[in-house]
Protein backbone atom coordinates (compact mmCIF):
# COMPACT_ATOMS: atom_id res chain seq x y z
CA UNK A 1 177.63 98.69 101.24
CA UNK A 2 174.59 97.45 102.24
CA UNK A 3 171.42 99.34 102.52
CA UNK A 4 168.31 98.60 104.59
CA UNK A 5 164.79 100.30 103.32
CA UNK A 6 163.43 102.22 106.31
CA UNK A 7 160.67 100.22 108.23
CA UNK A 8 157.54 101.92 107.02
CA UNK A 9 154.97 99.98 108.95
CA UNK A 10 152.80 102.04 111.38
CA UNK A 11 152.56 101.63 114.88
CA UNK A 12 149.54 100.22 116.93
CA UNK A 13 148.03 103.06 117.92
CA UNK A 14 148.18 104.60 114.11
CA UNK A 15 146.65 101.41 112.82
CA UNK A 16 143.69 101.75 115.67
CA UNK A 17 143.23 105.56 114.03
CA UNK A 18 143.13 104.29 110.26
CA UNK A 19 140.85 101.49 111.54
CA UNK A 20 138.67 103.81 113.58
CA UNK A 21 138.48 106.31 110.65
CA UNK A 22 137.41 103.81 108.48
CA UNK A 23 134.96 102.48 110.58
CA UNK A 24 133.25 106.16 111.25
CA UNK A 25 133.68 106.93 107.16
CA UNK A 26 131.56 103.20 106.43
CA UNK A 27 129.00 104.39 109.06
CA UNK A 28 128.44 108.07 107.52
CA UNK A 29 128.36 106.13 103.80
CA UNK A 30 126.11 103.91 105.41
CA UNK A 31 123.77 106.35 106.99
CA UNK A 32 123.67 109.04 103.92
CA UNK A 33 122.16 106.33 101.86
CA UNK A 34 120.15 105.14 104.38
CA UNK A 35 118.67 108.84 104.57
CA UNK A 36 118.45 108.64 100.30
CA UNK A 37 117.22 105.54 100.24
CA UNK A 38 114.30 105.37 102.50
CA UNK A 39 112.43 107.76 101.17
CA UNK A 40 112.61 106.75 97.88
CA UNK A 41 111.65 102.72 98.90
CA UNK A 42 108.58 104.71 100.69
CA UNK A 43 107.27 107.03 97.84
CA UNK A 44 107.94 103.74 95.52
CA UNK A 45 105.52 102.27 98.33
CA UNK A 46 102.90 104.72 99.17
CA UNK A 47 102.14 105.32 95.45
CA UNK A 48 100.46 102.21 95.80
CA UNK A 49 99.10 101.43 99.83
CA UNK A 50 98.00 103.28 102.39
CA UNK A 51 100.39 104.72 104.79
CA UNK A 52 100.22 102.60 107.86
CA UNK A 53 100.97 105.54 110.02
CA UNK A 54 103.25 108.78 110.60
CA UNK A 55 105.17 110.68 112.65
CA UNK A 56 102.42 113.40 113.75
CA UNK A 57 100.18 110.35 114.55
CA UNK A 58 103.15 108.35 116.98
CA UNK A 59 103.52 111.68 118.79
CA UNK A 60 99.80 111.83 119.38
CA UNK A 61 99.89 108.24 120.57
CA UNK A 62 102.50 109.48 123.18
CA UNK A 63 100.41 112.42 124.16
CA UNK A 64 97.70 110.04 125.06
CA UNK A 65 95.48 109.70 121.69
CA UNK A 66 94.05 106.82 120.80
CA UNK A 67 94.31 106.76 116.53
CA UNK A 68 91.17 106.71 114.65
CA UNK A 69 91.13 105.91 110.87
CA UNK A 70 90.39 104.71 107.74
CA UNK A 71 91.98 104.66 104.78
CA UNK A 72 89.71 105.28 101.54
CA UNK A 73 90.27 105.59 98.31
CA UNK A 74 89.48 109.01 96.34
CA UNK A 75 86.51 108.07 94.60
CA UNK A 76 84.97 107.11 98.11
CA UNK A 77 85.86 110.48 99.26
CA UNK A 78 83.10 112.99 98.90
CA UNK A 79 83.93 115.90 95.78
CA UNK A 80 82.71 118.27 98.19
CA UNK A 81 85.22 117.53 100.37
CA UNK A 82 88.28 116.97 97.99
CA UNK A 83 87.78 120.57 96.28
CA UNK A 84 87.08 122.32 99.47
CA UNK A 85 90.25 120.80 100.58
CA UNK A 86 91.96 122.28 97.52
CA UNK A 87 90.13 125.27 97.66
CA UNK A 88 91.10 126.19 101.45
CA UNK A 89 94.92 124.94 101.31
CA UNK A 90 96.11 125.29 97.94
CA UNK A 91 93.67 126.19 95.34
CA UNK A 92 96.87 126.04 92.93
CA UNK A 93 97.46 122.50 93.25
CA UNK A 94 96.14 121.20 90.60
CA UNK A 95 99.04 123.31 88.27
CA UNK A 96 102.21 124.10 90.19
CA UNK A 97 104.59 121.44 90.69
CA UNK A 98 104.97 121.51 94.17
CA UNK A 99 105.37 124.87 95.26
CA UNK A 100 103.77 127.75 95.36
CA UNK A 101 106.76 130.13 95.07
CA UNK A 102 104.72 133.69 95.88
CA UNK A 103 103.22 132.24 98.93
CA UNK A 104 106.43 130.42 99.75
CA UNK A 105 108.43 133.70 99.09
CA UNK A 106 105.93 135.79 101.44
CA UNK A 107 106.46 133.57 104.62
CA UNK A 108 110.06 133.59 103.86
CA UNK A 109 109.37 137.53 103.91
CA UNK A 110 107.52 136.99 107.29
CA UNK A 111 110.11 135.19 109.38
CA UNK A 112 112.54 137.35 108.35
CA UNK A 113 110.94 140.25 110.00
CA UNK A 114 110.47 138.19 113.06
CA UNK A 115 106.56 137.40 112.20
CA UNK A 116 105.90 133.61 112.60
CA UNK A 117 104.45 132.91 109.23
CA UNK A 118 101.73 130.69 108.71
CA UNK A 119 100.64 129.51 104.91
CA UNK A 120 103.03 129.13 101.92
CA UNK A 121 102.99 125.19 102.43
CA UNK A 122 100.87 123.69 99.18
CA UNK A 123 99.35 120.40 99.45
CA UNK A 124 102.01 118.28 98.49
CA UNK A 125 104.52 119.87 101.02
CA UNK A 126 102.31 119.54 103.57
CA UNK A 127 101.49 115.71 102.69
CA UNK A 128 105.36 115.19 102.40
CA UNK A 129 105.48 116.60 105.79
CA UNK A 130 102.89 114.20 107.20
CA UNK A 131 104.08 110.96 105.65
CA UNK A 132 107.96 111.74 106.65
CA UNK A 133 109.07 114.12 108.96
CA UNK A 134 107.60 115.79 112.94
CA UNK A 135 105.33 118.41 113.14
CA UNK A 136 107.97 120.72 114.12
CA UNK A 137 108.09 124.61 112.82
CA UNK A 138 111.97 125.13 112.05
CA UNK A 139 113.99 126.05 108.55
CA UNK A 140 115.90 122.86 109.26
CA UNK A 141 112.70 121.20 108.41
CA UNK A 142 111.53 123.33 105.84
CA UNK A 143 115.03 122.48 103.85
CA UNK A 144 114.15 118.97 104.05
CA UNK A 145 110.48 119.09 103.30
CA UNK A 146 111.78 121.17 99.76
CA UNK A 147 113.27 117.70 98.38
CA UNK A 148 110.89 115.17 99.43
CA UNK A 149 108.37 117.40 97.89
CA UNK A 150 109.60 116.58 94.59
CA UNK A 151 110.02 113.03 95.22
CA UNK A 152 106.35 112.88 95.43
CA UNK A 153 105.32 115.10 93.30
CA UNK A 154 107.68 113.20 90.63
CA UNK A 155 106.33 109.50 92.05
CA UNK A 156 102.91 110.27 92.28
CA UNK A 157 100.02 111.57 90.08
CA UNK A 158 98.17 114.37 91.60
CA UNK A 159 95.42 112.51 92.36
CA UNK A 160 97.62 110.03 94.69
CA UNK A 161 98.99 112.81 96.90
CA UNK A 162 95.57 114.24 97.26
CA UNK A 163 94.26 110.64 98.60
CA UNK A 164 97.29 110.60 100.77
CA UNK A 165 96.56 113.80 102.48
CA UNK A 166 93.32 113.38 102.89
CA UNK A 167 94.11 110.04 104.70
CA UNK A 168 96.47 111.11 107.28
CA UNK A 169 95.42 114.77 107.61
CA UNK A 170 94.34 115.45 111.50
CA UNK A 171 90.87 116.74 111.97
CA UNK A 172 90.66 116.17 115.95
CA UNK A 173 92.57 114.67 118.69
CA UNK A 174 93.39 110.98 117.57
CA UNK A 175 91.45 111.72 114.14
CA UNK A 176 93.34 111.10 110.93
CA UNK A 177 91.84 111.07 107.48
CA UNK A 178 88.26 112.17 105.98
CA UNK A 179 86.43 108.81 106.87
CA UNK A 180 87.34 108.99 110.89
CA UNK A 181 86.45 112.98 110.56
CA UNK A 182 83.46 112.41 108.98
CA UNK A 183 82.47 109.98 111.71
CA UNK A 184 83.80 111.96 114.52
CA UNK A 185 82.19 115.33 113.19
CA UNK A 186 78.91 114.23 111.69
CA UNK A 187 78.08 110.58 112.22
CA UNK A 188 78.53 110.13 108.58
CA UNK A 189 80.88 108.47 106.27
CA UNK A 190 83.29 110.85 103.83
CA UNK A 191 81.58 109.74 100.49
CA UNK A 192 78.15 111.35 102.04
CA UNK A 193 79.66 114.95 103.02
CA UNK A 194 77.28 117.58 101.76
CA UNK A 195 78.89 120.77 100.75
CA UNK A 196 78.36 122.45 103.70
CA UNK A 197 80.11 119.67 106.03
CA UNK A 198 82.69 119.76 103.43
CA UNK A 199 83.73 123.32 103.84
CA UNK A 200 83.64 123.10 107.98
CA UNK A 201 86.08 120.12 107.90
CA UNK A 202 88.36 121.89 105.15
CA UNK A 203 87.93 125.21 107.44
CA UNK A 204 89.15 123.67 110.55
CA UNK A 205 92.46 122.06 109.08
CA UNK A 206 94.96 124.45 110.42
CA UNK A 207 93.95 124.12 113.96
CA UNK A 208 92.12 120.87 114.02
CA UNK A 209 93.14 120.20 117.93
CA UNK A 210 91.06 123.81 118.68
CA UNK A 211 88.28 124.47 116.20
CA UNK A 212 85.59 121.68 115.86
CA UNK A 213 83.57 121.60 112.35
CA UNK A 214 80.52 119.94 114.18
CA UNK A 215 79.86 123.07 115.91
CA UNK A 216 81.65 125.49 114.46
CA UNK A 217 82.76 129.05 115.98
CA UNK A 218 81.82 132.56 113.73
CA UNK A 219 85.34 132.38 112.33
CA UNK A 220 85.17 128.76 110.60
CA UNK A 221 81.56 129.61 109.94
CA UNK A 222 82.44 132.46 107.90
CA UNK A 223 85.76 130.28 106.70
CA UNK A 224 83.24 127.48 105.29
CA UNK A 225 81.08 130.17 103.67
CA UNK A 226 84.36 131.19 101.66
CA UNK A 227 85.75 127.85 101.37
CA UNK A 228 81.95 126.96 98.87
CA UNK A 229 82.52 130.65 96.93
CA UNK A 230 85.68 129.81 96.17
CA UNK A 231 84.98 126.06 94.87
CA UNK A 232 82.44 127.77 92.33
CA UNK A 233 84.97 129.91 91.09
CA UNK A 234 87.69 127.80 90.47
CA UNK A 235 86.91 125.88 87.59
CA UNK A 236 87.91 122.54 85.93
CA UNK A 237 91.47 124.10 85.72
CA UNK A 238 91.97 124.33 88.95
CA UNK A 239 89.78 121.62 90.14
CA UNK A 240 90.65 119.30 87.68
CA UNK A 241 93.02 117.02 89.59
CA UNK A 242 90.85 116.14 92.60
CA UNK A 243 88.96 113.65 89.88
CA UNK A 244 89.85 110.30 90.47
CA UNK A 245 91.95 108.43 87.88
CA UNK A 246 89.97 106.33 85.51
CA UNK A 247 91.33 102.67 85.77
């Protein structure tokens, strides 16, 4: 007797679908290291030049706002600025590793008792924010902001994310970084801040589009008066990290 082995070979249209799945399995393989990647090449990057620009500062451009900036190194940055800075948004920056997980647990608190909550972003989450993602306000982008966190905060020193966010934080319309707020706000350049200018421009960084440090309101008056109390109280412990790096 002769036996024939059944004919196995698919038809047209099942070859299209194993073709087709293949193709749409390459692209997400493709994309998911794309997404890895990326960042990664950019931290590598940034660690060592200025970031060109970044996604709050192309959806300014689009709003009409010419960008205005700078980029200087820390040591040309005015110590009255850089520990005001620390002392406003995150006067534990110099020792956490990232986070700041009581803050970060008491706006998790807040939105979940329907309060929009505002702090509980440190330094380095907010300059991961700037340098990668859009200023949106969602959990989404919290959950992504978490990892590229510790990229940076495992790629850079201290000192670099402190130059990086003081180089593309906004401090008016258009205005990016200490030098073009320095200029904008007081017709000086950021290594000449005094104190006093110091704590108005660190004062005005969580509504930089509505406060102005040049003539500032009783609130950020009586925020730049805290801002200088707290930089005396501090300490080298907590101030430590906004000296530049000795080469």
């Amino acid at each position: 007797m002769n036996y024939r082995r059944p004919n196995r070979r698919k038809s047209p249209s099942g070859r299209k679908q194993d073709s087709l799945a293949a193709r749409l399995f390459a692209i997400a393989v493709y994309t998911a290291f794309f997404l890895v990647i990326t960042p990664v090449f950019l931290a590598i990057a940034y660690r060592y030049v200025p970031v060109p620009v970044t996604p709050l500062m192309v959806v300014r451009l689009f709003e009409g706002h010419a960008i205005h900036k700078t980029w200087k190194p820390l040591n040309q940055i005015s110590p009255h600025l850089r520990q005001a800075v620390v002392a406003a948004e995150d006067n534990l920056f110099c020792v956490h590793n990232g986070f700041d997980w009581k803050a970060l647990n008491k706006a998790i608190d807040q939105w979940q008792e329907g309060n929009a909550s505002k702090g509980g972003s440190t330094i380095s989450q907010q300059t991961a924010k700037n340098v990668y993602l859009l200023p949106t306000r969602s959990i989404l982008r919290k959950a992504v902001e978490m990892p590229l966190t510790i990229l940076i905060e495992n790629l850079w020193p201290k000192q670099r994310i402190l130059e990086v966010y003081l180089n593309i934080a906004e401090w008016a319309p258009g205005v990016y970084g200490a030098e073009a707020a320095a200029r904008h706000h007081f017709k000086t350049s950021a290594k000449n801040l005094t104190r006093q200018q110091a704590a108005q421009l660190a004062a005005i960084l969580p509504r930089p589009l509505h406060w102005s440090a040049a003539k500032p309101g009783p609130y950020v008056r009586q925020r730049s008066n805290q801002i200088i109390r707290r930089t005396y109280g501090l300490g080298p412990t907590y101030l430590g990290c906004t000296q530049p790096l000795k080469k």
